[in-house]
C-alpha atoms as a PDB file:
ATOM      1  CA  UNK A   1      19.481  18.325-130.775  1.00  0.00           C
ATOM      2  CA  UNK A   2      19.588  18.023-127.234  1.00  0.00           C
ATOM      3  CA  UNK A   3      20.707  14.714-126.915  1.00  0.00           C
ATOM      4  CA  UNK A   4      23.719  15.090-129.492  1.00  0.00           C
ATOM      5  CA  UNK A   5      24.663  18.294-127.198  1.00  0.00           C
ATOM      6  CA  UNK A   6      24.819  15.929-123.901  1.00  0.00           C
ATOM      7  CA  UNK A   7      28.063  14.668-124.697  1.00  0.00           C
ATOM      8  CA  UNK A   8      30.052  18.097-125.118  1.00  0.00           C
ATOM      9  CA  UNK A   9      28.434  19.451-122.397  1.00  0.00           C
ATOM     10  CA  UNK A  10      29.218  16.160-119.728  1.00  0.00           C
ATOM     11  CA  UNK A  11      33.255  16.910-121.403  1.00  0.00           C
ATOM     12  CA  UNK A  12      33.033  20.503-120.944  1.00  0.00           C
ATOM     13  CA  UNK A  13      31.673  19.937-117.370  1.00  0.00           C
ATOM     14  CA  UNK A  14      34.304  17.292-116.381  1.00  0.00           C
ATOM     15  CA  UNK A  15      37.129  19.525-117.854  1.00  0.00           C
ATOM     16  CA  UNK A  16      36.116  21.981-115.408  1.00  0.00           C
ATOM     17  CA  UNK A  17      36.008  20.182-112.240  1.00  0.00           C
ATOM     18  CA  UNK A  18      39.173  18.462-113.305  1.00  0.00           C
ATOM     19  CA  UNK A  19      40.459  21.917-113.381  1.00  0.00           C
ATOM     20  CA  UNK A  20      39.076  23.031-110.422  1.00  0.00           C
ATOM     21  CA  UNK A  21      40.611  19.753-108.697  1.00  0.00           C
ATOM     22  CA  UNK A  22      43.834  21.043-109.736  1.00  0.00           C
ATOM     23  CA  UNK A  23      43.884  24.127-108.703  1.00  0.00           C
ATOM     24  CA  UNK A  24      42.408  23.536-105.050  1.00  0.00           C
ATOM     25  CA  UNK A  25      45.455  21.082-104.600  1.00  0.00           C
ATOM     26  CA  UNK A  26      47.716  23.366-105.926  1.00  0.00           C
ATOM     27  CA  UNK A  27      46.241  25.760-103.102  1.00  0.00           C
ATOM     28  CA  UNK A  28      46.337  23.767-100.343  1.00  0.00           C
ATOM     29  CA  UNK A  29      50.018  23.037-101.772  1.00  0.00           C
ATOM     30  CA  UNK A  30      50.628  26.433-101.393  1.00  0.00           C
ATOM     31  CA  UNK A  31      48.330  27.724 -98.138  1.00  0.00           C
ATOM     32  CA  UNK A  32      50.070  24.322 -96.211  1.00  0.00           C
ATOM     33  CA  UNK A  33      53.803  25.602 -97.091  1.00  0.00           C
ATOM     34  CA  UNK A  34      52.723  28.986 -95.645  1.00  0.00           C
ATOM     35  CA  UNK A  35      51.067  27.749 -92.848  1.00  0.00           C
ATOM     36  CA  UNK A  36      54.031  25.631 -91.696  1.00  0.00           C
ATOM     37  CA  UNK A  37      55.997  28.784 -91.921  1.00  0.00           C
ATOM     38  CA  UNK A  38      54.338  31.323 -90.196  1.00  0.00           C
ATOM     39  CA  UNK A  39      54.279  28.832 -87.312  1.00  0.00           C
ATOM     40  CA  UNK A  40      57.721  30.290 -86.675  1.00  0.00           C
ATOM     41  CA  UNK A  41      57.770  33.304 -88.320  1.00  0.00           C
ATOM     42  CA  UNK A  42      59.841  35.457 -86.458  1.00  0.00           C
ATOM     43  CA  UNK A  43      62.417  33.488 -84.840  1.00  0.00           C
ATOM     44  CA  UNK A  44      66.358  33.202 -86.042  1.00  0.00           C
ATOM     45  CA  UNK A  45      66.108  29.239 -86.580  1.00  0.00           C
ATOM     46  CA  UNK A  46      62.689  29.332 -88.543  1.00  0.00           C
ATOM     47  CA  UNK A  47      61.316  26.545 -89.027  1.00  0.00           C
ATOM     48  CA  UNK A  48      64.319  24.304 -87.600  1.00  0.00           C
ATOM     49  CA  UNK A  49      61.936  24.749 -84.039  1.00  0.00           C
ATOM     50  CA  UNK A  50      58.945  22.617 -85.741  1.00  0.00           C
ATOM     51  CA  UNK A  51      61.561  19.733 -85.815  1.00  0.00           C
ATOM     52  CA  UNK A  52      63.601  20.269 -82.486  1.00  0.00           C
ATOM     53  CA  UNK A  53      60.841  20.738 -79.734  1.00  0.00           C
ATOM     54  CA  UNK A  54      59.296  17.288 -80.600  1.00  0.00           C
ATOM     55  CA  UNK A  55      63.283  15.591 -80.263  1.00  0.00           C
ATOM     56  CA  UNK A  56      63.217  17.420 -76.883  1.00  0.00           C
ATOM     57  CA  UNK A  57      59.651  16.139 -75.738  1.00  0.00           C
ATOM     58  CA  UNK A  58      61.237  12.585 -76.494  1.00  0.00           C
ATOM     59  CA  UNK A  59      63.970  12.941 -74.602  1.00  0.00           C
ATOM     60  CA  UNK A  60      62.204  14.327 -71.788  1.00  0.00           C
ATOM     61  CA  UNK A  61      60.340  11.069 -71.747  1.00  0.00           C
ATOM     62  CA  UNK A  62      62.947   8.556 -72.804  1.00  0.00           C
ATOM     63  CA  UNK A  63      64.782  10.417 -69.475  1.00  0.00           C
ATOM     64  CA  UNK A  64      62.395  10.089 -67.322  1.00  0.00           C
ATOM     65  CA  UNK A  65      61.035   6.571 -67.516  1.00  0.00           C
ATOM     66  CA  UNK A  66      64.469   4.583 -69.182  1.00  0.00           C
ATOM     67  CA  UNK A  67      66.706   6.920 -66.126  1.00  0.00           C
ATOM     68  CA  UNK A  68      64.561   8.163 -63.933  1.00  0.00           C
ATOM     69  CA  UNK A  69      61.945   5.398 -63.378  1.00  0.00           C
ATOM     70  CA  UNK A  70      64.306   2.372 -64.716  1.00  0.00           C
ATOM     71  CA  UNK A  71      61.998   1.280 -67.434  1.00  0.00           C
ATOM     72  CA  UNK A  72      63.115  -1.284 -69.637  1.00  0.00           C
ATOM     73  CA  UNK A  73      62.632  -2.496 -73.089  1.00  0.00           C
ATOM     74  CA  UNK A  74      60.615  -4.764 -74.815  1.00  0.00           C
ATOM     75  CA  UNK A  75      61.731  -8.135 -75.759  1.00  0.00           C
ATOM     76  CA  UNK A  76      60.834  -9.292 -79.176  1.00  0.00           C
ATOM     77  CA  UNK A  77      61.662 -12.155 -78.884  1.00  0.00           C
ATOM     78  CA  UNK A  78      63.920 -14.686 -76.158  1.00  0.00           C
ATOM     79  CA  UNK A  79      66.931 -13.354 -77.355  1.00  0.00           C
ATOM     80  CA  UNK A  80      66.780  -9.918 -78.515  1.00  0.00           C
ATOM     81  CA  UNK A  81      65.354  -7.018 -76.537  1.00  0.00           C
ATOM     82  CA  UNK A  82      64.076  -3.880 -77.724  1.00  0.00           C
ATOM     83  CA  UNK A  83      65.667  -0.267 -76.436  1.00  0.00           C
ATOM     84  CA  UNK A  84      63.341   1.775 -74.894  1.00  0.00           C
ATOM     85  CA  UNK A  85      63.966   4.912 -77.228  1.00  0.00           C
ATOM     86  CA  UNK A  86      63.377   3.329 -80.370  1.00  0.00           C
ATOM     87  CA  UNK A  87      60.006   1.938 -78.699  1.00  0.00           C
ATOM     88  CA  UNK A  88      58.957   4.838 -77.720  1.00  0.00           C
ATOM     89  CA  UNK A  89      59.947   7.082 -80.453  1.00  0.00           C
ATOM     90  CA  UNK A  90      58.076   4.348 -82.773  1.00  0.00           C
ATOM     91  CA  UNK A  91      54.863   5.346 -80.895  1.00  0.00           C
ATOM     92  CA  UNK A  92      55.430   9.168 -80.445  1.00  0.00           C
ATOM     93  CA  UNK A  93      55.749   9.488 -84.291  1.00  0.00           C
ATOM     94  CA  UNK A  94      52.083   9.006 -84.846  1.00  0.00           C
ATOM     95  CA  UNK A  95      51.182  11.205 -82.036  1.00  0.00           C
ATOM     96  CA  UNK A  96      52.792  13.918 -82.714  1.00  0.00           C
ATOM     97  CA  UNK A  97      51.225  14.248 -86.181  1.00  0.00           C
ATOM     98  CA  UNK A  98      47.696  13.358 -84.654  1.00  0.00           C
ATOM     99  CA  UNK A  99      48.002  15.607 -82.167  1.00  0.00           C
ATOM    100  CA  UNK A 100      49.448  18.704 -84.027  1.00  0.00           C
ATOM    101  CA  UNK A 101      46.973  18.029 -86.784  1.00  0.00           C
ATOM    102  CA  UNK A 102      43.902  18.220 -84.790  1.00  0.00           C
ATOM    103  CA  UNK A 103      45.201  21.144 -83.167  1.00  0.00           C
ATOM    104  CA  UNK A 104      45.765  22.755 -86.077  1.00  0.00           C
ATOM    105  CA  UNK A 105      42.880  21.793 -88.088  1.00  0.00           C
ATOM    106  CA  UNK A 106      40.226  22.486 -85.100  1.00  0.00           C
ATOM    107  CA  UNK A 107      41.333  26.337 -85.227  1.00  0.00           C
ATOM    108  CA  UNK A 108      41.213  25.909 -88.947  1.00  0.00           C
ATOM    109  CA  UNK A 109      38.100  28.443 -89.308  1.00  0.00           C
ATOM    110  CA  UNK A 110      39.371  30.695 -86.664  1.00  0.00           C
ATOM    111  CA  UNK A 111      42.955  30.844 -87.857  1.00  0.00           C
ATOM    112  CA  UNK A 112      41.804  31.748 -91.398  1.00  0.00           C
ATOM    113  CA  UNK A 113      38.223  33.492 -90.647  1.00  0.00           C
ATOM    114  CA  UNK A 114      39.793  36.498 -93.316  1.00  0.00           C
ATOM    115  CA  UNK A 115      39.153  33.783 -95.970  1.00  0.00           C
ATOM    116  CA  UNK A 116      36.105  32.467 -94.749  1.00  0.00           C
ATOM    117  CA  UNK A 117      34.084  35.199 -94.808  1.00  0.00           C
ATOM    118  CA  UNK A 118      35.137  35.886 -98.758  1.00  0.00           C
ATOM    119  CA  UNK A 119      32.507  34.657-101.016  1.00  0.00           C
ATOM    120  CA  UNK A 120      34.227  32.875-103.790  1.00  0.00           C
ATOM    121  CA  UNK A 121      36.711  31.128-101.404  1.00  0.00           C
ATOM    122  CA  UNK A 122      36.176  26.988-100.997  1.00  0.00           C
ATOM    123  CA  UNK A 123      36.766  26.736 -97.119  1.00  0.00           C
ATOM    124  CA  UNK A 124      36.146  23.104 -97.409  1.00  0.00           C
ATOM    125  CA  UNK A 125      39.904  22.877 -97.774  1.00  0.00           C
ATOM    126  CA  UNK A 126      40.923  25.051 -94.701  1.00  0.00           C
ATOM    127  CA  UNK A 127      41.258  21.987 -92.342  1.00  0.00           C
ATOM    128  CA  UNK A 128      42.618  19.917 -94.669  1.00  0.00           C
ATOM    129  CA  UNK A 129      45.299  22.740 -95.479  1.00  0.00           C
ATOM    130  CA  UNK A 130      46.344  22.564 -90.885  1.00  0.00           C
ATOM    131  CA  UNK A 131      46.624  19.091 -91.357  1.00  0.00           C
ATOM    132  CA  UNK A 132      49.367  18.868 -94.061  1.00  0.00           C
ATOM    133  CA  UNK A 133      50.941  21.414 -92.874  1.00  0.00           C
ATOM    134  CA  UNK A 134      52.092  19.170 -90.107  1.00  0.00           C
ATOM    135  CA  UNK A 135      53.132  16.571 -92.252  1.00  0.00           C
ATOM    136  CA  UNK A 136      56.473  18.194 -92.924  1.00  0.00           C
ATOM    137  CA  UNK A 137      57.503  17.673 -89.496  1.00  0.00           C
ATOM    138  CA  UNK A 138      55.982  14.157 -89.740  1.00  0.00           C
ATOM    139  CA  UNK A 139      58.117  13.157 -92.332  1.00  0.00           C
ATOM    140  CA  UNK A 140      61.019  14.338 -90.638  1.00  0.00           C
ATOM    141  CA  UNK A 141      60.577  12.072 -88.023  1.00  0.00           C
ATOM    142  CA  UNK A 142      60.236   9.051 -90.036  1.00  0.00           C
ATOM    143  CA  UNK A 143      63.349   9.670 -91.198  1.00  0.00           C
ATOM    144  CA  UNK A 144      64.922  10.234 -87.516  1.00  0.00           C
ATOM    145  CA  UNK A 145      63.024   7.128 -86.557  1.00  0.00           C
ATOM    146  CA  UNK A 146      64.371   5.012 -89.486  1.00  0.00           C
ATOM    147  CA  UNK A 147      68.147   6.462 -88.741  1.00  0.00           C
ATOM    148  CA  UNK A 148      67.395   5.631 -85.002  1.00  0.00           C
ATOM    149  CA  UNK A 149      66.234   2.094 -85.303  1.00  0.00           C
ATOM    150  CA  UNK A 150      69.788   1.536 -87.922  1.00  0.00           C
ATOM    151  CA  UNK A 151      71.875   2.874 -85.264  1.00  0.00           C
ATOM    152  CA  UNK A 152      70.520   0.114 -83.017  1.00  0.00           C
ATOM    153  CA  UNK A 153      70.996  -2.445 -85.540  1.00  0.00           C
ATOM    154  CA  UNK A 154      66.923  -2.613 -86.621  1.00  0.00           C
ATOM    155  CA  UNK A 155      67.292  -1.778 -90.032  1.00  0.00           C
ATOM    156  CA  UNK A 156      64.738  -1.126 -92.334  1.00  0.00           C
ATOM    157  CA  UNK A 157      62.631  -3.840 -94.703  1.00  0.00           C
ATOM    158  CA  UNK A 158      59.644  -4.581 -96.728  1.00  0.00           C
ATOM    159  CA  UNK A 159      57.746  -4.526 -93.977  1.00  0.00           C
ATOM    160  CA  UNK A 160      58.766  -0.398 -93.270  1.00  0.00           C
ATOM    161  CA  UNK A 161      56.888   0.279 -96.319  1.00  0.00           C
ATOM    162  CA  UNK A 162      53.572  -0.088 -94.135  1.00  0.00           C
ATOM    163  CA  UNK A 163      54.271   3.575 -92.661  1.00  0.00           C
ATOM    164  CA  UNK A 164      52.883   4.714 -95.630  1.00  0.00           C
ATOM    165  CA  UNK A 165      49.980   2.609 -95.014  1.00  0.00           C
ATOM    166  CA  UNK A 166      50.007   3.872 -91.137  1.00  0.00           C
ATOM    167  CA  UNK A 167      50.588   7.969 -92.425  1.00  0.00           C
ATOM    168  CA  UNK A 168      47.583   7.749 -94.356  1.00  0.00           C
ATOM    169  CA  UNK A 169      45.522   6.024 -91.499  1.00  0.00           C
ATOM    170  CA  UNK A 170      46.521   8.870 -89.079  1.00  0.00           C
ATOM    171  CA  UNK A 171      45.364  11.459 -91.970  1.00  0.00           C
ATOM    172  CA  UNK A 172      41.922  10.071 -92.645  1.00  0.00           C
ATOM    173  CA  UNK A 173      41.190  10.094 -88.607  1.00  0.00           C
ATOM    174  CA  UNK A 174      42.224  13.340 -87.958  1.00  0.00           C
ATOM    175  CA  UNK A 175      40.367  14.783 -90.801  1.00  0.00           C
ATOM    176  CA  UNK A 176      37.020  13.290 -89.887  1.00  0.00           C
ATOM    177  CA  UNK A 177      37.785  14.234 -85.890  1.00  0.00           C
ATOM    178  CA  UNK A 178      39.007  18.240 -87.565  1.00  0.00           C
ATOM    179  CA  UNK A 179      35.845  18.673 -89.470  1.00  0.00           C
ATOM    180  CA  UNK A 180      33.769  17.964 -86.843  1.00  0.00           C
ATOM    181  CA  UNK A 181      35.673  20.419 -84.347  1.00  0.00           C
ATOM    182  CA  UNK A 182      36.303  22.637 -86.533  1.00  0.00           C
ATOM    183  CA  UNK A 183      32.433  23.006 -87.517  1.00  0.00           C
ATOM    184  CA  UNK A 184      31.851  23.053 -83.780  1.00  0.00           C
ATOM    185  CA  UNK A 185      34.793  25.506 -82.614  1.00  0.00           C
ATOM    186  CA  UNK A 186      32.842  28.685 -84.375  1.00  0.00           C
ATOM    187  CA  UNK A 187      29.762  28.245 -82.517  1.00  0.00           C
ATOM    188  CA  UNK A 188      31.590  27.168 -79.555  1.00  0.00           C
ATOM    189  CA  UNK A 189      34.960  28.127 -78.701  1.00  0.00           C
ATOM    190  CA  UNK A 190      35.191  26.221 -75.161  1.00  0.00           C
ATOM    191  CA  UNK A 191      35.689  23.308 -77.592  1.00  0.00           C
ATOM    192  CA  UNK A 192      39.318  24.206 -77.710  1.00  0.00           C
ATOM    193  CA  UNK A 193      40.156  23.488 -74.250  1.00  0.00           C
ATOM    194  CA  UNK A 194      38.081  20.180 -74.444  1.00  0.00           C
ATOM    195  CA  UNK A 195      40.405  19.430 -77.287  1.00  0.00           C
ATOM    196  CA  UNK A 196      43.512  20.147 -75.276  1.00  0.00           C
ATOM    197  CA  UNK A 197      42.224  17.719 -72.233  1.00  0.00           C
ATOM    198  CA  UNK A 198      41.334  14.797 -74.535  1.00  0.00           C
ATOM    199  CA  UNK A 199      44.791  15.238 -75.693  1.00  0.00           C
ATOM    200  CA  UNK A 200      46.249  15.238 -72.355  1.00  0.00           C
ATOM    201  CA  UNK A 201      44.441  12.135 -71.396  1.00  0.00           C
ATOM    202  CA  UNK A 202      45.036  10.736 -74.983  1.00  0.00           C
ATOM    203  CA  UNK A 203      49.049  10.560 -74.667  1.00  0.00           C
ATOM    204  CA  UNK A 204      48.550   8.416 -71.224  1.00  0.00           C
ATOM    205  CA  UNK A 205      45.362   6.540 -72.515  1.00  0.00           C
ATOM    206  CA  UNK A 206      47.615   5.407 -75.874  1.00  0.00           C
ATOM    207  CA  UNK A 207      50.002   2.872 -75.502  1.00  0.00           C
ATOM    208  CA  UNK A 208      52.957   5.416 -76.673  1.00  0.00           C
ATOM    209  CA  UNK A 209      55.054   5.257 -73.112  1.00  0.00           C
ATOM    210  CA  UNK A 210      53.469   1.803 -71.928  1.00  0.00           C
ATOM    211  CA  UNK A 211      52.827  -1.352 -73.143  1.00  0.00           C
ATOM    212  CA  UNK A 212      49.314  -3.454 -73.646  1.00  0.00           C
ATOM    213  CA  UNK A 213      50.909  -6.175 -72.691  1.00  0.00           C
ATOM    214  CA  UNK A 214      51.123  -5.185 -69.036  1.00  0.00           C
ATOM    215  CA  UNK A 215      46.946  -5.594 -68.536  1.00  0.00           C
ATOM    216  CA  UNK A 216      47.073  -9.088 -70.270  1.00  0.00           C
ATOM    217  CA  UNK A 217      45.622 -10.549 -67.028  1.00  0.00           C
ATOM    218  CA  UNK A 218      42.533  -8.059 -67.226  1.00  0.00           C
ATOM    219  CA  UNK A 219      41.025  -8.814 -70.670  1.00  0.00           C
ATOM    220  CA  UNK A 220      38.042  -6.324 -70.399  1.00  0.00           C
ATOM    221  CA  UNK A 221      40.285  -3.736 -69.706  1.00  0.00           C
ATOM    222  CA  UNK A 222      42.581  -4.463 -72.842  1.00  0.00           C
ATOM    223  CA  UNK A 223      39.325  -4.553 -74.871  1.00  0.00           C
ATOM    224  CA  UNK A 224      38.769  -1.198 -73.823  1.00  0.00           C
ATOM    225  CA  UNK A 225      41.681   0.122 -74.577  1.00  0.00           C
ATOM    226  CA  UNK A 226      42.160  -1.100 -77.963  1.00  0.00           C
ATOM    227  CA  UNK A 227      38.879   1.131 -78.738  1.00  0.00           C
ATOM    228  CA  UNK A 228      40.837   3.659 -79.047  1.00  0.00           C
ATOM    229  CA  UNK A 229      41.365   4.377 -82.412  1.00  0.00           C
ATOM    230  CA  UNK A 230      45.175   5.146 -82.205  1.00  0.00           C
ATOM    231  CA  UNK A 231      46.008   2.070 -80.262  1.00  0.00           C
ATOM    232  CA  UNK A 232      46.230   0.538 -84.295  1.00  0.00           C
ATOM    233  CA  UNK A 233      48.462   3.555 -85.232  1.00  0.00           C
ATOM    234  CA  UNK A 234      50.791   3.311 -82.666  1.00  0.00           C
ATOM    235  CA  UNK A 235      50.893  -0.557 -82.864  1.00  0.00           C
ATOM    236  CA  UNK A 236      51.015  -0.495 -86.155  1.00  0.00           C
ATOM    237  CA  UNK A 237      54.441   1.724 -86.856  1.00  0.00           C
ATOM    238  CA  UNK A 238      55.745  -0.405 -84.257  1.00  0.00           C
ATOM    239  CA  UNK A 239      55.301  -3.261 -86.517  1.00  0.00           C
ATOM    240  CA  UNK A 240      56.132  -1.520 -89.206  1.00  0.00           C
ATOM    241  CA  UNK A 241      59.563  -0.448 -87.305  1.00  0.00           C
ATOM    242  CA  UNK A 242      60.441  -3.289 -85.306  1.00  0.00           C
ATOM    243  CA  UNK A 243      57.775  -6.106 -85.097  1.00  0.00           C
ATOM    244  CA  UNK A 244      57.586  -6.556 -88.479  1.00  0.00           C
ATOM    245  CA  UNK A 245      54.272  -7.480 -88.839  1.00  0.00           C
ATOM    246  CA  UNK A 246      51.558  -6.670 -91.253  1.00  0.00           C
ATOM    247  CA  UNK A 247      48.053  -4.516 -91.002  1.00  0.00           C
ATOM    248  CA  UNK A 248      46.580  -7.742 -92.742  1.00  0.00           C
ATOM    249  CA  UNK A 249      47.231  -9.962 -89.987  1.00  0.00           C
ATOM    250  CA  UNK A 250      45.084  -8.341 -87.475  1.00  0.00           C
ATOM    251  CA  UNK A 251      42.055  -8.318 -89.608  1.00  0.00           C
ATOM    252  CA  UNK A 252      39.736  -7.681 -86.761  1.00  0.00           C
ATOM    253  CA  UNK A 253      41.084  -4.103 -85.360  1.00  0.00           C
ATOM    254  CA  UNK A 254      41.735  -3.237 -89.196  1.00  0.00           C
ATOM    255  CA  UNK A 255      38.226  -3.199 -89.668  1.00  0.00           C
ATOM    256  CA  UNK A 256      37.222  -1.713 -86.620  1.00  0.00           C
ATOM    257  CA  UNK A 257      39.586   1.359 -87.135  1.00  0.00           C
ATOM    258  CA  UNK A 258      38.045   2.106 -90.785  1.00  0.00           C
ATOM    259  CA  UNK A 259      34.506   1.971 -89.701  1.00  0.00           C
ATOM    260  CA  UNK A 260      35.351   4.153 -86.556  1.00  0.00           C
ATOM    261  CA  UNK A 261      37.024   6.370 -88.800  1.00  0.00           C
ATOM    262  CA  UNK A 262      34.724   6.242 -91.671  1.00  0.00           C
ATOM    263  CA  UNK A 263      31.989   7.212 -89.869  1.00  0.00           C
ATOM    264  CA  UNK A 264      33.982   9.932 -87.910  1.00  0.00           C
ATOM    265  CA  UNK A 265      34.643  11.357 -91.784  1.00  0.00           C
ATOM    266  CA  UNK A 266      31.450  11.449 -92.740  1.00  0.00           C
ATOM    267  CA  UNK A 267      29.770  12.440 -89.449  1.00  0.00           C
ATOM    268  CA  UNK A 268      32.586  15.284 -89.770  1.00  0.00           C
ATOM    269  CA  UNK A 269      32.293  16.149 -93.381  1.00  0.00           C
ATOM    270  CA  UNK A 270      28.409  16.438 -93.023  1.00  0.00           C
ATOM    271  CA  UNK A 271      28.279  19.047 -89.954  1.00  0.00           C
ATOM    272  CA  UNK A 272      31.382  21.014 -91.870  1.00  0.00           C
ATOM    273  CA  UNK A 273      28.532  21.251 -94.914  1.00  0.00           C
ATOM    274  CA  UNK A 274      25.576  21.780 -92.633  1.00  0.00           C
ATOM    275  CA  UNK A 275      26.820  24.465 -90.313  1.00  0.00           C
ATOM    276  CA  UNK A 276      29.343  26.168 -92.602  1.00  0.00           C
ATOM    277  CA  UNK A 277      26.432  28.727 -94.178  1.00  0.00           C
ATOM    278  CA  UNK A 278      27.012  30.491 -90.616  1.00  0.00           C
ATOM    279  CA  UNK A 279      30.369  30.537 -90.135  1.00  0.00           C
ATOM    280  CA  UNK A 280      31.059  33.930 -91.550  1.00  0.00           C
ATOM    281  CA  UNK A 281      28.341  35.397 -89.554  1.00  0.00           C
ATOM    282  CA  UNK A 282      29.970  34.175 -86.265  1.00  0.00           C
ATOM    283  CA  UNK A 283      33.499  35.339 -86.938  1.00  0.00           C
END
């Protein structure tokens, strides 16, 4: 009897977690919308701020180093140069979201320690709700990038489509990176200000507002750079934007990002499930 019961059972069981699947997406649906918001609750233009004070922080830059420092673009080839804006824009995209994200989803527990410390809530998906909420804002700034490159006369192609590609990169780093912070925030809040210097070293250390090509002569140093993780995000909506180039054809960093970030997820995931039985009892 037992064994003609097995297969009812196994359906009834995976009819439940599908369910359960669907409504923890429909949640984070719902918590990310409402996080976005209340980022700006308050204010007359709403959520309109999420989108202008990143267009201000890139023409701050684009100011100072394309007027105040002379900077000039990048040549893609002998005959056709590329404007500084779009060059930078094309590598503050990815930033932005990276940075917001991990912001966000580091202060995940903190921000929402009302529902962590009910019993029958999943706080697994607390990070994961800070990180979409930025992609809103991300999204919007494809778009601007896109509209930016066509005003320049770069206009969009097959090879575009990789920012999809590139979006979900960005994701699966910061969500490894948030898990882990996050885990570690509760116990130790001074992690938060850590956070905040890697990020103001990260901006410089990234090739967003300078170009790898200016250490060619030092090859160790260019080696070291590239370890960065986002070095292949930033590079990569750039050739997604205007090199048009593929992932595929830099095998070598395309491997070293996923195992960097791989390991980062489940080095993150694993200390979120480890330490999260004492999370309520430090907030």
């Amino acid at each position: 009897m037992s064994g003609k019961n097995t297969g009812p059972v196994r359906i009834a069981r995976g009819a439940e977690q599908e369910n359960s699947l669907k409504a923890n997406l429909k949640l984070i649906g719902r918590l990310s919308k409402n996080d976005f918001k209340t980022k700006f609750a308050g204010s007359y233009l709403g959520v309109v701020w999420g989108f202008v004070q990143p267009i201000v922080t890139v023409f701050v830059y684009w100011f100072v180093f394309q007027k105040g420092l002379k900077a000039n673009g990048v040549k893609l080839n002998e005959t056709i140069d590329v404007p500084f804006v779009i060059w930078l824009l094309s590598g503050m995209i990815p930033w932005f979201f990276f940075s917001d994200s991990l912001n966000g989803g580091s202060r995940a527990l903190l921000d929402y320690s009302y529902l962590v410390k009910k019993v029958v809530f999943n706080i697994n998906i607390l990070p994961i709700v800070k990180i979409l909420s930025g992609i809103y804002t991300h999204i919007f700034f494809i778009g601007f990038g896109i509209i930016l490159n066509i005003c320049y006369k770069f206009y969009p192609s097959l090879y575009t489509l990789q920012i999809v590609y590139y979006s979900f990169c960005v994701f699966m780093l910061v969500t490894g990176i948030s898990y882990f912070c996050a885990a570690i925030v509760v116990f130790f809040r001074d992690m938060l200000q850590v956070i905040n210097i890697v990020l103001q070293v990260g901006v410089w250390a990234t090739p967003i507002m300078w170009s790898i090509n200016s250490f060619a002569d030092n090859q160790l140093l260019c080696t070291i750079l590239k370890l960065n993780p986002l070095f292949y995000v930033v590079e990569g909506y750039r050739d997604a934007l205007i090199y048009k180039q593929w992932f595929w054809e830099k095998p070598g960093l395309t491997l070293y990002f996923w195992a960097f970030t791989l390991i980062f997820l489940w080095l993150g995931t694993w200390l979120f499930k480890k330490t999260k039985m004492h999370f309520a009892d430090m907030l």
